[in-house]
C-alpha atoms as a PDB file:
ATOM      1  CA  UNK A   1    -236.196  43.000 -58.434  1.00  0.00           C
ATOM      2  CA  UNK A   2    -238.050  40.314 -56.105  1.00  0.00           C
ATOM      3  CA  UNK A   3    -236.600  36.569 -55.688  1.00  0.00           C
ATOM      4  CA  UNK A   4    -238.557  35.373 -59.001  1.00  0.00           C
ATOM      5  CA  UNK A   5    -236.791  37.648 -61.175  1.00  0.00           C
ATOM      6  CA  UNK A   6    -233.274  37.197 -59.529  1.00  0.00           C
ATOM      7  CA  UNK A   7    -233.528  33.403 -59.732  1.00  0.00           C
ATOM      8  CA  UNK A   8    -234.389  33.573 -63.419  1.00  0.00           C
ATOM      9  CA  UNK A   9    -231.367  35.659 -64.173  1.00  0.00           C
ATOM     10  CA  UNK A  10    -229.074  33.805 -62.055  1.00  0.00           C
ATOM     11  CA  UNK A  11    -230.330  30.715 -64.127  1.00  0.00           C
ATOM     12  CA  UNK A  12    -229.932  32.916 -67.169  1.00  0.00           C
ATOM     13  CA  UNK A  13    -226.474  33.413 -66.896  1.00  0.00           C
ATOM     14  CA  UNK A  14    -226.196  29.484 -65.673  1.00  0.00           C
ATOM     15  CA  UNK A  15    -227.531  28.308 -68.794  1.00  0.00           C
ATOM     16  CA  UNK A  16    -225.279  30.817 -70.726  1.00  0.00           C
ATOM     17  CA  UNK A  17    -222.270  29.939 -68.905  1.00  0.00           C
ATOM     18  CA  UNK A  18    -223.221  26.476 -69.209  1.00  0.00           C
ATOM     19  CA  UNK A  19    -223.277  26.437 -73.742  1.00  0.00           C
ATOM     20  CA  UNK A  20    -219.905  28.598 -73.104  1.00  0.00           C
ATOM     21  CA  UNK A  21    -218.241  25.958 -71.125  1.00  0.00           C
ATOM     22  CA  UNK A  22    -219.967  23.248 -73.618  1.00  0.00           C
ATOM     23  CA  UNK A  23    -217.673  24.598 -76.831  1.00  0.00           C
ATOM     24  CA  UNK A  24    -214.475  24.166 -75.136  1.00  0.00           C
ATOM     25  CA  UNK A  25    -215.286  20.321 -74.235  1.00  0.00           C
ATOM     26  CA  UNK A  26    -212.749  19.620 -76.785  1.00  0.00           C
ATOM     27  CA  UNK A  27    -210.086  21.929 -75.905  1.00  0.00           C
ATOM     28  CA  UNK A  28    -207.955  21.197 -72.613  1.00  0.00           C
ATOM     29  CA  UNK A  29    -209.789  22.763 -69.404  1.00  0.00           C
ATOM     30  CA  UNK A  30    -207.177  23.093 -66.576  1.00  0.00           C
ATOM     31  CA  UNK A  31    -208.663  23.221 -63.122  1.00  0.00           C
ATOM     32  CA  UNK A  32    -207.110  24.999 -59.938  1.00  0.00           C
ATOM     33  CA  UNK A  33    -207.630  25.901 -56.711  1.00  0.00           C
ATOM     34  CA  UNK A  34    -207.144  28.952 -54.860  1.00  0.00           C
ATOM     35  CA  UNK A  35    -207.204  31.919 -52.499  1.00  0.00           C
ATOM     36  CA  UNK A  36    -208.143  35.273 -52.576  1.00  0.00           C
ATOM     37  CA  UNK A  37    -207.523  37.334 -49.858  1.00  0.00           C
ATOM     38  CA  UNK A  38    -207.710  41.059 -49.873  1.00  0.00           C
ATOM     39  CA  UNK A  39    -209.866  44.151 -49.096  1.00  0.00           C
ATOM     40  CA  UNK A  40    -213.081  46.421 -51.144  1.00  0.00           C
ATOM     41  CA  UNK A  41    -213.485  49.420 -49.427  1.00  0.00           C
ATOM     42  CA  UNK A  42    -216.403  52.056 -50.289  1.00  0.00           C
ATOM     43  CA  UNK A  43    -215.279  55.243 -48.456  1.00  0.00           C
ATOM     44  CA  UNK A  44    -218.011  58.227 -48.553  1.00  0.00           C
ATOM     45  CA  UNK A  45    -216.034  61.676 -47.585  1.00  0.00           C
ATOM     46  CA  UNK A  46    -218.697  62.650 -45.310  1.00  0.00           C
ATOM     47  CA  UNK A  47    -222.298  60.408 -43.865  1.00  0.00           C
ATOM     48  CA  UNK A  48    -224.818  60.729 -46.349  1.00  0.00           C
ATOM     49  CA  UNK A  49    -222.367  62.790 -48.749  1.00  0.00           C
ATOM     50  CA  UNK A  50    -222.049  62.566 -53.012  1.00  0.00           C
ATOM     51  CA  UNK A  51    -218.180  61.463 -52.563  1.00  0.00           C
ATOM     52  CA  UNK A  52    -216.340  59.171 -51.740  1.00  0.00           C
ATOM     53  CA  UNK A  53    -213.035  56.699 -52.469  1.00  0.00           C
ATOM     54  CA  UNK A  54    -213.006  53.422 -53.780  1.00  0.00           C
ATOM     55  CA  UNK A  55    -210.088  51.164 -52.665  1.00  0.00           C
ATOM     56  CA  UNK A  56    -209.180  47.287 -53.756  1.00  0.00           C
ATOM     57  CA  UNK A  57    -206.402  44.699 -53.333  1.00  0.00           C
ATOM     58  CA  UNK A  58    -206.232  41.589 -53.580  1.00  0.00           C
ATOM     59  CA  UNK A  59    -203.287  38.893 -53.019  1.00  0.00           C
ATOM     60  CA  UNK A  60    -204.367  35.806 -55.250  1.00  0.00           C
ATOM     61  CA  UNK A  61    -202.336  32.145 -54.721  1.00  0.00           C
ATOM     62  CA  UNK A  62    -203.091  29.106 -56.710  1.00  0.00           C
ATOM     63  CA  UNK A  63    -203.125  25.592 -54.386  1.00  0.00           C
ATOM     64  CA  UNK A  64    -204.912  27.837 -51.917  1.00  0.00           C
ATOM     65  CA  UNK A  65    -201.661  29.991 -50.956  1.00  0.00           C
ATOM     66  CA  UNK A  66    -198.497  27.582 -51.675  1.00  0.00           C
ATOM     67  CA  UNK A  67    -197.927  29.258 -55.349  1.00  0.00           C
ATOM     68  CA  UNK A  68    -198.212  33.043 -56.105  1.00  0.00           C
ATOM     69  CA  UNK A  69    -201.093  33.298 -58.734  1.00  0.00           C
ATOM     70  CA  UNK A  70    -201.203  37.491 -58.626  1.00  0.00           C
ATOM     71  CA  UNK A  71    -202.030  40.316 -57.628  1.00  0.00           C
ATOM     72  CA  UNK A  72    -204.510  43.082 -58.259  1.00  0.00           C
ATOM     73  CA  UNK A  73    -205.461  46.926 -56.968  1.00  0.00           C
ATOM     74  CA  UNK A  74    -208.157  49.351 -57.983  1.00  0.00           C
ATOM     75  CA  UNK A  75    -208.572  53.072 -56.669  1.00  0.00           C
ATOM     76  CA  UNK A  76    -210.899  55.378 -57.544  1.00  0.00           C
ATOM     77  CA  UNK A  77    -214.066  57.734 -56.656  1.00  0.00           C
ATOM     78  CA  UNK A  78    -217.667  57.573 -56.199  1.00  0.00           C
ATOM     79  CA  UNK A  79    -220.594  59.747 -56.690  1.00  0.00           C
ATOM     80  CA  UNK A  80    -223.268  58.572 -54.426  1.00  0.00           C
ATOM     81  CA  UNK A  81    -227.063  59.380 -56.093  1.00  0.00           C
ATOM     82  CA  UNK A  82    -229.713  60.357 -53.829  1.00  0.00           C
ATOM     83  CA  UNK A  83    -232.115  57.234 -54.407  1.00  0.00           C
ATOM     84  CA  UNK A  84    -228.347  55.273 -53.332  1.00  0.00           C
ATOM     85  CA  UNK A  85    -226.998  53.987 -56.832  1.00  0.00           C
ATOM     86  CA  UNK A  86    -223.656  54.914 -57.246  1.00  0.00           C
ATOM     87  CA  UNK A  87    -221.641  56.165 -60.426  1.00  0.00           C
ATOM     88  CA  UNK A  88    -217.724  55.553 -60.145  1.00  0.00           C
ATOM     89  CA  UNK A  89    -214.288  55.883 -62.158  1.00  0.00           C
ATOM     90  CA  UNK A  90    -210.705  55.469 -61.697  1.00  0.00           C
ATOM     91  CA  UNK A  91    -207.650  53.114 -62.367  1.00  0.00           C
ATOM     92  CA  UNK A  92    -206.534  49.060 -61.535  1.00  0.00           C
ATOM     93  CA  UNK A  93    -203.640  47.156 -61.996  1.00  0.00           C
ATOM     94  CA  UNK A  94    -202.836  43.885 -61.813  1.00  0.00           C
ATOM     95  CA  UNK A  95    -199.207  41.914 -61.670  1.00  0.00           C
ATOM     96  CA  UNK A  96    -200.289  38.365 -63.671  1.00  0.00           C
ATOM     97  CA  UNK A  97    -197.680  35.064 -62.764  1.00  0.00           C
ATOM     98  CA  UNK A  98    -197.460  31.664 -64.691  1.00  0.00           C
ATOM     99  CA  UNK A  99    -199.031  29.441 -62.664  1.00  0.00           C
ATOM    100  CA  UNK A 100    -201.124  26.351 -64.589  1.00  0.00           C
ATOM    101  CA  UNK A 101    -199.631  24.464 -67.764  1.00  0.00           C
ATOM    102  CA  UNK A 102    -201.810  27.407 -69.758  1.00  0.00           C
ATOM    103  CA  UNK A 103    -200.651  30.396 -68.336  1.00  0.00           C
ATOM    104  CA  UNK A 104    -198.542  32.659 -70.198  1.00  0.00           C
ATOM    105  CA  UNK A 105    -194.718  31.971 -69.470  1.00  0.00           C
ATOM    106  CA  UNK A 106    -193.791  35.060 -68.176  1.00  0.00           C
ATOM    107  CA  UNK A 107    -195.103  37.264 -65.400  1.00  0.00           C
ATOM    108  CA  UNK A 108    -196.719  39.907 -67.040  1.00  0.00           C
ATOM    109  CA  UNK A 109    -198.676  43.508 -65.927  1.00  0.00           C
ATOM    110  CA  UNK A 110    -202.139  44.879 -66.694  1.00  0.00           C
ATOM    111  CA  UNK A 111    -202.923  48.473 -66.432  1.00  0.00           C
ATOM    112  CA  UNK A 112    -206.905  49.337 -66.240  1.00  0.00           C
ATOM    113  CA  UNK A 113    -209.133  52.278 -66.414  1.00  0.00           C
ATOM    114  CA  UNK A 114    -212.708  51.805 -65.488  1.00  0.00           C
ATOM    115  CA  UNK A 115    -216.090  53.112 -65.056  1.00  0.00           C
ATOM    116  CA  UNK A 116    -218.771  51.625 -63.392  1.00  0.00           C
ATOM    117  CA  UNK A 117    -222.340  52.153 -62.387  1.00  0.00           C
ATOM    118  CA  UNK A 118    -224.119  50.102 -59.374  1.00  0.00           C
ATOM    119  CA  UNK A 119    -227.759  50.085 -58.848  1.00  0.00           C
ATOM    120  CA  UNK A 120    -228.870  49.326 -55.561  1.00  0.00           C
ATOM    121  CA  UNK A 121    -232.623  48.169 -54.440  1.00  0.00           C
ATOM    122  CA  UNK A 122    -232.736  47.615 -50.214  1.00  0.00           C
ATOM    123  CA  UNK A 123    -235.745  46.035 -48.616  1.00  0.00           C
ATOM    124  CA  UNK A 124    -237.025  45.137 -45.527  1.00  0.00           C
ATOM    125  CA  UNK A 125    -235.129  47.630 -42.925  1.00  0.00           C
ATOM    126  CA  UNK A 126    -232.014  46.887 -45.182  1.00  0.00           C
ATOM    127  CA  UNK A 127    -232.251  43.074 -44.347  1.00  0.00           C
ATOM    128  CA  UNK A 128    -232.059  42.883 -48.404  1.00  0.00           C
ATOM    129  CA  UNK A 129    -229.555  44.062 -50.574  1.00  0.00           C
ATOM    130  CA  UNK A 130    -229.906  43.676 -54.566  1.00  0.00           C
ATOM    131  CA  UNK A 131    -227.534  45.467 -56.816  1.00  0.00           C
ATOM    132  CA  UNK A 132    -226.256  45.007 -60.501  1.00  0.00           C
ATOM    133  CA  UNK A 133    -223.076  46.589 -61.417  1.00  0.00           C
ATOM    134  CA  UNK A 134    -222.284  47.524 -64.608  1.00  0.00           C
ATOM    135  CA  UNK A 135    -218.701  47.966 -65.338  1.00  0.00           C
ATOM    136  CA  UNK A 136    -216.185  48.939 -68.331  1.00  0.00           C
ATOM    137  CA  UNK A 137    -212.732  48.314 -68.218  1.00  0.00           C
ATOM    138  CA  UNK A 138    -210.373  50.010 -71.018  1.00  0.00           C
ATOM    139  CA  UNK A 139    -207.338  47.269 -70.416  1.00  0.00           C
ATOM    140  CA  UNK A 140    -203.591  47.162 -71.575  1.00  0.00           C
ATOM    141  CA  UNK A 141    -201.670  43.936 -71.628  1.00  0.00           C
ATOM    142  CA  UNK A 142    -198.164  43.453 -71.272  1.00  0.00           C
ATOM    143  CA  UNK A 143    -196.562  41.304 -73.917  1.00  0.00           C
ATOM    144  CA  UNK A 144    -193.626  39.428 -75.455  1.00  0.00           C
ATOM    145  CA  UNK A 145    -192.789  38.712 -79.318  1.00  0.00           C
ATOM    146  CA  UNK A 146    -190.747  35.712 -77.634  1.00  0.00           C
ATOM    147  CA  UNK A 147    -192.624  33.654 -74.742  1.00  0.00           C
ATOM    148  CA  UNK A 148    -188.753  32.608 -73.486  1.00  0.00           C
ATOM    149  CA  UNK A 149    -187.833  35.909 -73.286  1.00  0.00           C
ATOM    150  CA  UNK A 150    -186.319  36.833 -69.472  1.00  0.00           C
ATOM    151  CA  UNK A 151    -185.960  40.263 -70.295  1.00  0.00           C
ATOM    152  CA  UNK A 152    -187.977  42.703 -68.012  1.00  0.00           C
ATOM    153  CA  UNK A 153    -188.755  44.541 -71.559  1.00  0.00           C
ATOM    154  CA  UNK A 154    -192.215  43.922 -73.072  1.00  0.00           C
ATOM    155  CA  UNK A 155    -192.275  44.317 -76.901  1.00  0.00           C
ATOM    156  CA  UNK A 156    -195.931  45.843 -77.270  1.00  0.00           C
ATOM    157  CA  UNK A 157    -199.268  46.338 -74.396  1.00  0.00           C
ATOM    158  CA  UNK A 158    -202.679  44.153 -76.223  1.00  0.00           C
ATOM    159  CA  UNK A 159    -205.394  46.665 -76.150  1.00  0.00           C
ATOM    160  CA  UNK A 160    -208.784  44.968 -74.617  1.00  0.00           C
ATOM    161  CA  UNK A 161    -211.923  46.414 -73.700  1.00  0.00           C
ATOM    162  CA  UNK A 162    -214.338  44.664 -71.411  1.00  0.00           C
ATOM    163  CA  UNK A 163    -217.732  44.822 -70.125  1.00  0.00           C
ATOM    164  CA  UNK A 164    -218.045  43.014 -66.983  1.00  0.00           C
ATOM    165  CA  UNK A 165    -221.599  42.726 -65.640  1.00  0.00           C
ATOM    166  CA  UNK A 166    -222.572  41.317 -61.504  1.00  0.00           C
ATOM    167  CA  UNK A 167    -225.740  40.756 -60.346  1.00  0.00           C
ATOM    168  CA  UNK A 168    -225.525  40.591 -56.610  1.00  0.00           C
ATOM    169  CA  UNK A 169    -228.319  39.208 -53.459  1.00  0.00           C
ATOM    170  CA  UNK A 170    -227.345  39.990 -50.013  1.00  0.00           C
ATOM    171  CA  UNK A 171    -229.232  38.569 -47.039  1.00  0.00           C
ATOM    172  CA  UNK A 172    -229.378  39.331 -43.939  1.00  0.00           C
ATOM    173  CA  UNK A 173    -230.921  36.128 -41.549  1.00  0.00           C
ATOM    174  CA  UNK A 174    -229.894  36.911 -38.554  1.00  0.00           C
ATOM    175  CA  UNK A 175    -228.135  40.840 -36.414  1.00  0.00           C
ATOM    176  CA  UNK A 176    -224.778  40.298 -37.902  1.00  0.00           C
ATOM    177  CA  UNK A 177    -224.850  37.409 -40.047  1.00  0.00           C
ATOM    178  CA  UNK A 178    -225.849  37.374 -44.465  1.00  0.00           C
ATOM    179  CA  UNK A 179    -225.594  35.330 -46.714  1.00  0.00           C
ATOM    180  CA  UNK A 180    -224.622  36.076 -50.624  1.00  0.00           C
ATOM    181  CA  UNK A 181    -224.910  35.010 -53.774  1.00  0.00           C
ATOM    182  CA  UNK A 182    -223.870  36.741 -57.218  1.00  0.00           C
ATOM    183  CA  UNK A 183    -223.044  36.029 -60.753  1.00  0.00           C
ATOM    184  CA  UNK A 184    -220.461  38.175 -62.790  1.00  0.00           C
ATOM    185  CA  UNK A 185    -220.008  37.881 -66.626  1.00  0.00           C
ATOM    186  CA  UNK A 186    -217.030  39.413 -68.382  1.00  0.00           C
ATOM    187  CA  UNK A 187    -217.500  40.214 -72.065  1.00  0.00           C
ATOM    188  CA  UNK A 188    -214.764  40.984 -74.723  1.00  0.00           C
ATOM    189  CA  UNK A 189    -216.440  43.411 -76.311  1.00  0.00           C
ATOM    190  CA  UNK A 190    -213.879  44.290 -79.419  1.00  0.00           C
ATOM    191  CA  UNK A 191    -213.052  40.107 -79.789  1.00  0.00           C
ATOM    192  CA  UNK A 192    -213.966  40.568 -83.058  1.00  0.00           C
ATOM    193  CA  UNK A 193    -210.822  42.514 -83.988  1.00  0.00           C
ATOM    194  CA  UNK A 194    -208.599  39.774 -82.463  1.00  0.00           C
ATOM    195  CA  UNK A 195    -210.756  37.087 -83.365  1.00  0.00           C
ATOM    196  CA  UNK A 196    -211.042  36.005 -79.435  1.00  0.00           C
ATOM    197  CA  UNK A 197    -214.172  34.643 -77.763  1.00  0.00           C
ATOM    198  CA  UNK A 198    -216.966  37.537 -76.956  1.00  0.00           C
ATOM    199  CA  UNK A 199    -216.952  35.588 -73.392  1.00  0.00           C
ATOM    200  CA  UNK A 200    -213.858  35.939 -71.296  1.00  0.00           C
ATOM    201  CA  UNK A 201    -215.029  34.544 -67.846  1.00  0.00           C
ATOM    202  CA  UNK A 202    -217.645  34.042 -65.696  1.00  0.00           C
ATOM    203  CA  UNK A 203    -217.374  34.313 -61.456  1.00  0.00           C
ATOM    204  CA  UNK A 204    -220.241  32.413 -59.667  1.00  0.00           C
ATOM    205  CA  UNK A 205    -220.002  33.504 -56.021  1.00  0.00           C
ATOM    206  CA  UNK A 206    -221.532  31.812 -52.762  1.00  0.00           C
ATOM    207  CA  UNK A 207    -220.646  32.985 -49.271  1.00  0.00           C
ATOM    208  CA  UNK A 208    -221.240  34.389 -45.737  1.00  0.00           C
ATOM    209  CA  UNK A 209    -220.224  37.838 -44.573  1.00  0.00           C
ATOM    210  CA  UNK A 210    -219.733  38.812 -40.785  1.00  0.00           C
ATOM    211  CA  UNK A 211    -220.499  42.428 -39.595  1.00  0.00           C
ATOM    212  CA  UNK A 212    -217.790  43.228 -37.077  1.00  0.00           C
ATOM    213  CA  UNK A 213    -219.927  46.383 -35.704  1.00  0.00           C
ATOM    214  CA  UNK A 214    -223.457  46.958 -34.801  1.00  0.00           C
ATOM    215  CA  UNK A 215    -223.451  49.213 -37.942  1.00  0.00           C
ATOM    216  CA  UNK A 216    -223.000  46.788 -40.535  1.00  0.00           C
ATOM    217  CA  UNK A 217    -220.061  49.214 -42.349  1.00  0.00           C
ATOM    218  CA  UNK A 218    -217.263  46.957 -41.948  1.00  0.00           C
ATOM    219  CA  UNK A 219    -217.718  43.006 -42.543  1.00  0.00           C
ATOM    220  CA  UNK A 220    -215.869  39.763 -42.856  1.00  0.00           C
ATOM    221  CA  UNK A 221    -216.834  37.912 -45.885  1.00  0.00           C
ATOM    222  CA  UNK A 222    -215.967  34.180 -47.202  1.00  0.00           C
ATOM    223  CA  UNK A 223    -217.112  32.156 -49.799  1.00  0.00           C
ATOM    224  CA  UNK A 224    -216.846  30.292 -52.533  1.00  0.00           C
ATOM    225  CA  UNK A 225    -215.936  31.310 -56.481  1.00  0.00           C
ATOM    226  CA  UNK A 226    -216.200  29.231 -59.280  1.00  0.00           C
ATOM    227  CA  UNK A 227    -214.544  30.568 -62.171  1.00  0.00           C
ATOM    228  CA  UNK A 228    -214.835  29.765 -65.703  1.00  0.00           C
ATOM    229  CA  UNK A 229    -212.007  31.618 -68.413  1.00  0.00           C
ATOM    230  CA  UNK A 230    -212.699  31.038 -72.100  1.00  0.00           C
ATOM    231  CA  UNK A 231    -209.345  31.832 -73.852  1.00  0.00           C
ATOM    232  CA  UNK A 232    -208.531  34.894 -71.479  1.00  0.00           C
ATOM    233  CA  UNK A 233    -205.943  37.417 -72.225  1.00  0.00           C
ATOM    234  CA  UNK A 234    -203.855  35.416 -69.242  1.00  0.00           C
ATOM    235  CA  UNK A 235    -203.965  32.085 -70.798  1.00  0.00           C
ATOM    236  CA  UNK A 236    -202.534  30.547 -74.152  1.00  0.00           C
ATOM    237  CA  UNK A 237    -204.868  30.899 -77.288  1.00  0.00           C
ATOM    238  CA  UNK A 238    -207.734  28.618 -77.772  1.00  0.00           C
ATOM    239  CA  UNK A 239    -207.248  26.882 -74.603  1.00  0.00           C
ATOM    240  CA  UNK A 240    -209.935  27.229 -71.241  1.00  0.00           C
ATOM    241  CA  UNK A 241    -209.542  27.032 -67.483  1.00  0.00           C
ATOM    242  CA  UNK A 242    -211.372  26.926 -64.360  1.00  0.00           C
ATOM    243  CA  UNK A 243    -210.250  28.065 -61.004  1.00  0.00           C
ATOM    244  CA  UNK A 244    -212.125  26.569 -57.877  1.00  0.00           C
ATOM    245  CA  UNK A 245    -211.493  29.886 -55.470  1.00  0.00           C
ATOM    246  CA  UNK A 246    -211.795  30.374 -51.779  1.00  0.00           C
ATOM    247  CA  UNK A 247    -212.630  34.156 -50.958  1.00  0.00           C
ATOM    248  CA  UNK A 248    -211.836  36.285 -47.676  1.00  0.00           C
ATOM    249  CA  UNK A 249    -212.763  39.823 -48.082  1.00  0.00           C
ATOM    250  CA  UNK A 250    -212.640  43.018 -45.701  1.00  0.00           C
ATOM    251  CA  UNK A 251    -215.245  44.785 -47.294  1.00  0.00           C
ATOM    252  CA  UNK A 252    -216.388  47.958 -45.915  1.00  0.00           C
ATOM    253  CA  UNK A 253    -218.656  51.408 -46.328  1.00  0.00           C
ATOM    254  CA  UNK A 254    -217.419  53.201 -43.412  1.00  0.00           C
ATOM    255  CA  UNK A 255    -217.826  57.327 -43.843  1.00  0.00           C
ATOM    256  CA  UNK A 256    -214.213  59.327 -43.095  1.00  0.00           C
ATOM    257  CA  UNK A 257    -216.623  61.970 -41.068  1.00  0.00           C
ATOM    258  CA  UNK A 258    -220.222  61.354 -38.928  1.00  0.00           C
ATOM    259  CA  UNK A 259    -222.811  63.964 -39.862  1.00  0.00           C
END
């Protein structure tokens, strides 16, 4: 993929954000802002090896880090390809609290199972980095027959299924320095049976990541994530938010053994 084609698919998925965002005009859009800070960790077994662990966490607050937005966790493994694409499966979960006028009123869980494929293209001495991930998630929701409720006891789990699909350009301009830029999409795919938007959300990402060795398998990222929910499974029905979200990461790709 060269910079022509990535610019016309981040535009793409602009434009189709965009006509998303235009049919809930009507509808109330609450806006936040917030803070992610966690880890993404890609852990081959051995240098150069087919396995490997994937670990994620994340500690999310709403007005940056005054209010408790959530939580989240992923674990799983990889299969690393010999041209380096990467196939990968395992489980998530994620701990969901009330916190804009269109949240659900109750904290509530969300137990995952994924599988995910990422396709990686590096140029120029690895100064470039493009990748698309492609990514199912088989999702159960916990839920309440009464929204009051205060009981720890939820009355039934909503069954969703979800395609979420990132397209992802890493740069690097100078030793230890990048810059990056992605767009990810996240598609309801059985709405239909619920009679729920096919769009859930949509993360635009821009940011800066920091390699804190000479290596480049363990960096310090930051940056910026717009993003967009179209009724999503955490809000109240027919109603839209956007989250204005500031990003630290540990992200890393550091082998458990040297060859």
């Amino acid at each position: 993929m060269n910079i022509a084609n990535f610019l016309k698919t981040i535009s793409f998925i602009i434009v189709f954000t965009f006509l998303g965002s235009v049919k809930t005009n009507a509808q109330k859009m609450e806006q936040n802002v917030a803070a992610w800070v966690g880890y993404e960790m890609y852990l081959p077994f051995k240098e150069d090896g087919r396995w490997g662990l994937l670990l994620e966490g994340y500690s999310k607050g709403n007005q940056f880090v005054s209010e408790l937005q959530g939580s989240f966790y992923r674990a799983g493994a990889n299969y690393y390809l010999k041209n380096g694409n990467r196939l990968g499966a395992g489980i998530a979960y994620q701990w969901d609290l009330p916190y804009d006028e269109i949240s659900l009123p109750y904290n509530n869980p969300d137990y995952r199972i994924y599988e995910q494929f990422i396709w990686r293209i590096v140029k120029k001495e690895g100064k470039e980095v493009w990748s698309q991930r492609f990514r199912m998630e088989q999702r159960w929701l916990g839920r309440k027959d009464d929204p009051n409720s205060t009981s720890d006891h939820f009355d039934y789990y909503k069954f969703e299924n979800t395609l979420r699909y990132q397209v992802r350009y890493q740069l690097w301009f100078k030793e230890r320095w990048a810059a990056v830029v992605y767009d990810e999409v996240h598609i309801r795919t059985n709405a239909a049976s619920s009679d729920e938007n096919y769009l859930d959300q949509n993360r635009l990402y821009l940011g800066t990541a920091y390699s804190l060795d000479k290596r480049r398998e363990i960096r310090l990222e930051v940056g910026y994530m717009n993003q967009i929910f179209w009724k999503s499974s955490d809000t109240e029905s027919g109603l839209s938010r956007m989250n204005h979200t500031i990003r630290i990461t540990l992200t890393t790709d550091l082998p458990f053994k040297r060859k």
